[in-house]
Protein backbone atom coordinates (compact mmCIF):
# COMPACT_ATOMS: atom_id res chain seq x y z
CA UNK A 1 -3.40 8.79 11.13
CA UNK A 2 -3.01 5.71 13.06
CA UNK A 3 -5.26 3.53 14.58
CA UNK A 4 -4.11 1.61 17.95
CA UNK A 5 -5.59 0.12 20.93
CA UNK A 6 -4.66 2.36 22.89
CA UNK A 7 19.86 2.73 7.47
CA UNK A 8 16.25 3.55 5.67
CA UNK A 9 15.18 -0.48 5.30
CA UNK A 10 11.96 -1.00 2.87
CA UNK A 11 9.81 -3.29 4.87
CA UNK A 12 6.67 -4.10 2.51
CA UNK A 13 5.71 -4.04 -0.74
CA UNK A 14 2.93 -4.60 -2.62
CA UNK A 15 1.12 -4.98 -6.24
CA UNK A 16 -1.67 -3.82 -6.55
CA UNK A 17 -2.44 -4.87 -9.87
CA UNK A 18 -1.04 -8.34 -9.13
CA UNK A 19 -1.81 -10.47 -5.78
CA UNK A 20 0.99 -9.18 -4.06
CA UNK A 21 4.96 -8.65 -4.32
CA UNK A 22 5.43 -10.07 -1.40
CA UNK A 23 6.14 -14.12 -1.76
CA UNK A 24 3.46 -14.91 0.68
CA UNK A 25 0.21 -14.80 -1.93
CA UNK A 26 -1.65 -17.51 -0.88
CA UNK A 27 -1.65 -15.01 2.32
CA UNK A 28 -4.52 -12.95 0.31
CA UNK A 29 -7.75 -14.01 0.87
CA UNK A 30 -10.27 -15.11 -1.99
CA UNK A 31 -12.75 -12.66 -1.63
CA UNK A 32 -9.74 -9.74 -2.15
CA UNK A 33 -8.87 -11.44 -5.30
CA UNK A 34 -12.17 -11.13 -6.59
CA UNK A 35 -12.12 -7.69 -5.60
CA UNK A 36 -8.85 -6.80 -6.84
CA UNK A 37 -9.82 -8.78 -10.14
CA UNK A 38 -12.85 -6.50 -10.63
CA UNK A 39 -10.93 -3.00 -10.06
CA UNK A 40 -10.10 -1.16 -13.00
CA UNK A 41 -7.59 0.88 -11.67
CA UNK A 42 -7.25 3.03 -15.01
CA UNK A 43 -10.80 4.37 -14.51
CA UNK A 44 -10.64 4.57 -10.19
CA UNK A 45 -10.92 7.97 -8.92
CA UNK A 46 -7.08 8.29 -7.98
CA UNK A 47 -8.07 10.90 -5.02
CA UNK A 48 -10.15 7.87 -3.70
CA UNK A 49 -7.71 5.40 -3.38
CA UNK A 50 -6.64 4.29 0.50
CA UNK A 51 -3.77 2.55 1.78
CA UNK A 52 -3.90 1.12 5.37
CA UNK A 53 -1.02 -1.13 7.09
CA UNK A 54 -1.27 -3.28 10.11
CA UNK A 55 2.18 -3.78 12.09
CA UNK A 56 3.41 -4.60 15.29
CA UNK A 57 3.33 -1.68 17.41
CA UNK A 58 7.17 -1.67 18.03
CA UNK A 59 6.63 -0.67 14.12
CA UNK A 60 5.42 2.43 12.50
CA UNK A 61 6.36 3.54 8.65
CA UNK A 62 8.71 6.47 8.72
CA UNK A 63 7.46 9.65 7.91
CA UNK A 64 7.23 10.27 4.40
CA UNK A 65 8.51 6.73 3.44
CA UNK A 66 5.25 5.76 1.92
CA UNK A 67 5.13 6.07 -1.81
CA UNK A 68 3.09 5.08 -4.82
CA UNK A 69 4.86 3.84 -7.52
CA UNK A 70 2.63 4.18 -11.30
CA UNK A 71 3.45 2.92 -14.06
CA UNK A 72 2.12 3.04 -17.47
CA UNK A 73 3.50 0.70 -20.30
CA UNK A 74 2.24 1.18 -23.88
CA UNK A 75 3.96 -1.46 -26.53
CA UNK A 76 7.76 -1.41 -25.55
CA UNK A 77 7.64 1.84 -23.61
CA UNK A 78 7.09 2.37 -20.24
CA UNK A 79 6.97 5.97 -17.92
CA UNK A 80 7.10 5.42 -14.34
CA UNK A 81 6.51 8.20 -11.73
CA UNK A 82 6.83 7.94 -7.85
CA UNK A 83 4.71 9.78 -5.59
CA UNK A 84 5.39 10.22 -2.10
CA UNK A 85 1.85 8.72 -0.26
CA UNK A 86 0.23 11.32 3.17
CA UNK A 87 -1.16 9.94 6.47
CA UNK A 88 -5.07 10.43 6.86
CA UNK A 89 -5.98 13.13 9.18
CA UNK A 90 -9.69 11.31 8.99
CA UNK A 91 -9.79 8.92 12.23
CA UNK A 92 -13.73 8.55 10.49
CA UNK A 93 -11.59 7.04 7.22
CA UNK A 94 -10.54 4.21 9.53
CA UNK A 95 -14.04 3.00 10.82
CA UNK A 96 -14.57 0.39 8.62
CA UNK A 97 -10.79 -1.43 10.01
CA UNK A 98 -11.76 -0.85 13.85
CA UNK A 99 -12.33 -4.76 13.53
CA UNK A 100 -9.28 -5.79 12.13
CA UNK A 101 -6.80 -4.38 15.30
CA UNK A 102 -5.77 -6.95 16.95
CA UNK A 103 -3.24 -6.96 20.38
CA UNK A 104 -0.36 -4.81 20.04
CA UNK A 105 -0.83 -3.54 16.66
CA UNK A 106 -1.19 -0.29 15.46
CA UNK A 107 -2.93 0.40 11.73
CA UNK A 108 -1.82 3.71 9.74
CA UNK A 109 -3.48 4.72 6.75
CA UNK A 110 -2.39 6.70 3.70
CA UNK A 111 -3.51 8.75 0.55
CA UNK A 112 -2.24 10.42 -2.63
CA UNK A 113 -1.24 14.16 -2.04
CA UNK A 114 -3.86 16.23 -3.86
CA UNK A 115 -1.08 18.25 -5.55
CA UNK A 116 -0.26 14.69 -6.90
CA UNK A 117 -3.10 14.13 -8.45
CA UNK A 118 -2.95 16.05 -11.78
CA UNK A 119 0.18 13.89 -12.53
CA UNK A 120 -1.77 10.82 -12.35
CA UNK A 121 -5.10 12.33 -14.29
CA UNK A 122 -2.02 13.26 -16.82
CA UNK A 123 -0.97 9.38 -16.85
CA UNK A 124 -4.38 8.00 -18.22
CA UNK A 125 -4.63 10.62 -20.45
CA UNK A 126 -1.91 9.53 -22.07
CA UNK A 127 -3.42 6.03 -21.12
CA UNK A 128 -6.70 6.98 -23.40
CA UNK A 129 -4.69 8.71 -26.33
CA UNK A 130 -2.94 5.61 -26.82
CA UNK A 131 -6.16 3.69 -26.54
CA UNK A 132 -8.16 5.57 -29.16
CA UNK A 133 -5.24 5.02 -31.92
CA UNK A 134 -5.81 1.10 -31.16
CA UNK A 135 -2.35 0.85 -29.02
CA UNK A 136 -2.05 -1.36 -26.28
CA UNK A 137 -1.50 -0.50 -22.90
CA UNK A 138 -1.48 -0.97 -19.15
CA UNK A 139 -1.37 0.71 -16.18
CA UNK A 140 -0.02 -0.84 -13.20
CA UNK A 141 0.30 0.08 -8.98
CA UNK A 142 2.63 -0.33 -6.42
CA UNK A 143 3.08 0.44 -2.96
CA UNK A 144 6.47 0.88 -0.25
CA UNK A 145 7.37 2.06 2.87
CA UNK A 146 9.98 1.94 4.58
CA UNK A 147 9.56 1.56 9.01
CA UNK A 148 11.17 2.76 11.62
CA UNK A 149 11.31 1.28 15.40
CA UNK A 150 9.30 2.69 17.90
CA UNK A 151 9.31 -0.03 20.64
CA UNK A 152 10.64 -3.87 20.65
CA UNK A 153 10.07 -6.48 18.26
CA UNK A 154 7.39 -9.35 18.61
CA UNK A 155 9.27 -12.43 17.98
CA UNK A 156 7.02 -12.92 14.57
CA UNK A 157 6.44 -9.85 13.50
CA UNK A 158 2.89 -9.95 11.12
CA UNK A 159 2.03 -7.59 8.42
CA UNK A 160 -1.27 -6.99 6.70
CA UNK A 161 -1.83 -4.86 4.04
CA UNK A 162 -5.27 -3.08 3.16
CA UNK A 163 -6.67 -1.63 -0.03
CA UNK A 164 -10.27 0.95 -0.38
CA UNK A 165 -10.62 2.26 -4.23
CA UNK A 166 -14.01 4.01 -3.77
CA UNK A 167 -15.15 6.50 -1.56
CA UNK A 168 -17.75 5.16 1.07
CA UNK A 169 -16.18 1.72 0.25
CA UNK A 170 -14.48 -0.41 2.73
CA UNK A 171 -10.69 -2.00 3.46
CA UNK A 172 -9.93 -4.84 2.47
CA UNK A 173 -7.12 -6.87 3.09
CA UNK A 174 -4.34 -7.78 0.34
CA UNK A 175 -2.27 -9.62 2.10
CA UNK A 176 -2.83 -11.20 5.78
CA UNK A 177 -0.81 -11.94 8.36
CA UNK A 178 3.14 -12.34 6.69
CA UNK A 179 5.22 -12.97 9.10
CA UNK A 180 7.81 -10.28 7.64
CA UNK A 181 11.15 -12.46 9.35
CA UNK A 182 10.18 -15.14 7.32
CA UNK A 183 9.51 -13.74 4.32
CA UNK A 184 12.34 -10.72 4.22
CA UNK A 185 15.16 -12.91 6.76
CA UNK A 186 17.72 -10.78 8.09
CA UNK A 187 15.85 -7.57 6.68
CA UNK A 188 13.30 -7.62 9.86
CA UNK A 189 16.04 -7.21 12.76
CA UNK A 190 16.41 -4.07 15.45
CA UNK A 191 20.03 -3.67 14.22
CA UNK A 192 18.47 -3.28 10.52
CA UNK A 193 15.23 -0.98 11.26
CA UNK A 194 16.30 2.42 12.96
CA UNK A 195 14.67 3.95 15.30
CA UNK A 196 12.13 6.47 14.21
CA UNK A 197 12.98 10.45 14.47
């Protein structure tokens, strides 16, 4: 589900258990820190967990080329699983973003797969086993896509990232406004993005 006014290439990436992967961090702003800070993503209802991405609308992320990347690391081991993310079907979902589209951009938001979701309830189980024998652990996020061209590039193309980890929450942004040309050079070209199926 979008929201707009009217060679595979990964394009974004981003921690959610750290202020973001992308080099641009002071892009964040301070009230999403706190937020972020405050999330306890171990004990977040997985199946309420929202992913939204603003691009230029000469962008869109390819179909199926969203994922979710978990991993849990307990002393020197760590599992990681990769879970392919689905487009909301929910334009209701995307209410609370209607003020963050801007001129020629488009917003998409994502979700985990409910068949996915027993492999991640599986994960913290794991998470709390190691927990009640006194082991350390962590469990960490991370999110990428990979776009595809639909329509010419802006000269700076921006990208803004947006997180919701409870249901009847809000969006809100991780990272603002990277200009992905300067922070991916070369990457962020029409020869390098294909054009979307």
């Amino acid at each position: 589900m979008s929201l707009q006014p009217h060679s595979r290439r990964p394009l974004f990436a981003i921690a959610l258990t750290a202020l973001a992967s992308l080099p641009a961090c002071s892009s964040m702003p301070v009230s999403s820190m706190v937020k972020l800070a405050r999330t306890d993503f171990a004990a977040a209802d997985p199946a309420a967990l929202r992913i939204a991405v603003r691009l230029p609308q000469g962008l869109r992320p390819r179909p199926r080329g969203v994922s979710l990347k978990i991993a849990v690391a307990v002393d020197e081991t760590k599992q990681e699983q990769t879970l392919v993310l689905t487009e909301l079907d929910d334009p209701a979902e995307l209410l609370s973003l209607s003020g963050e589209l801007t001129r020629n951009t488009a917003i998409y938001a994502f979700r985990i797969d409910p068949v996915d979701l027993p492999q991640i309830a599986a994960l913290r189980e794991q998470m709390a086993a190691h927990k009640a024998r006194g082991k350390r652990g962590s469990l960490s996020l991370g999110v990428g896509a990979e776009a595809c061209r639909i329509g010419p590039l802006p000269a700076s193309p921006l990208l803004t990232t947006y997180l919701k980890t409870e249901r009847g929450g809000d969006f809100y942004p991780l990272v603002r406004d990277v200009d992905l040309r300067k922070e991916l050079p070369g990457a962020v070209t029409p020869e390098r993005i294909p054009p979307c199926p």
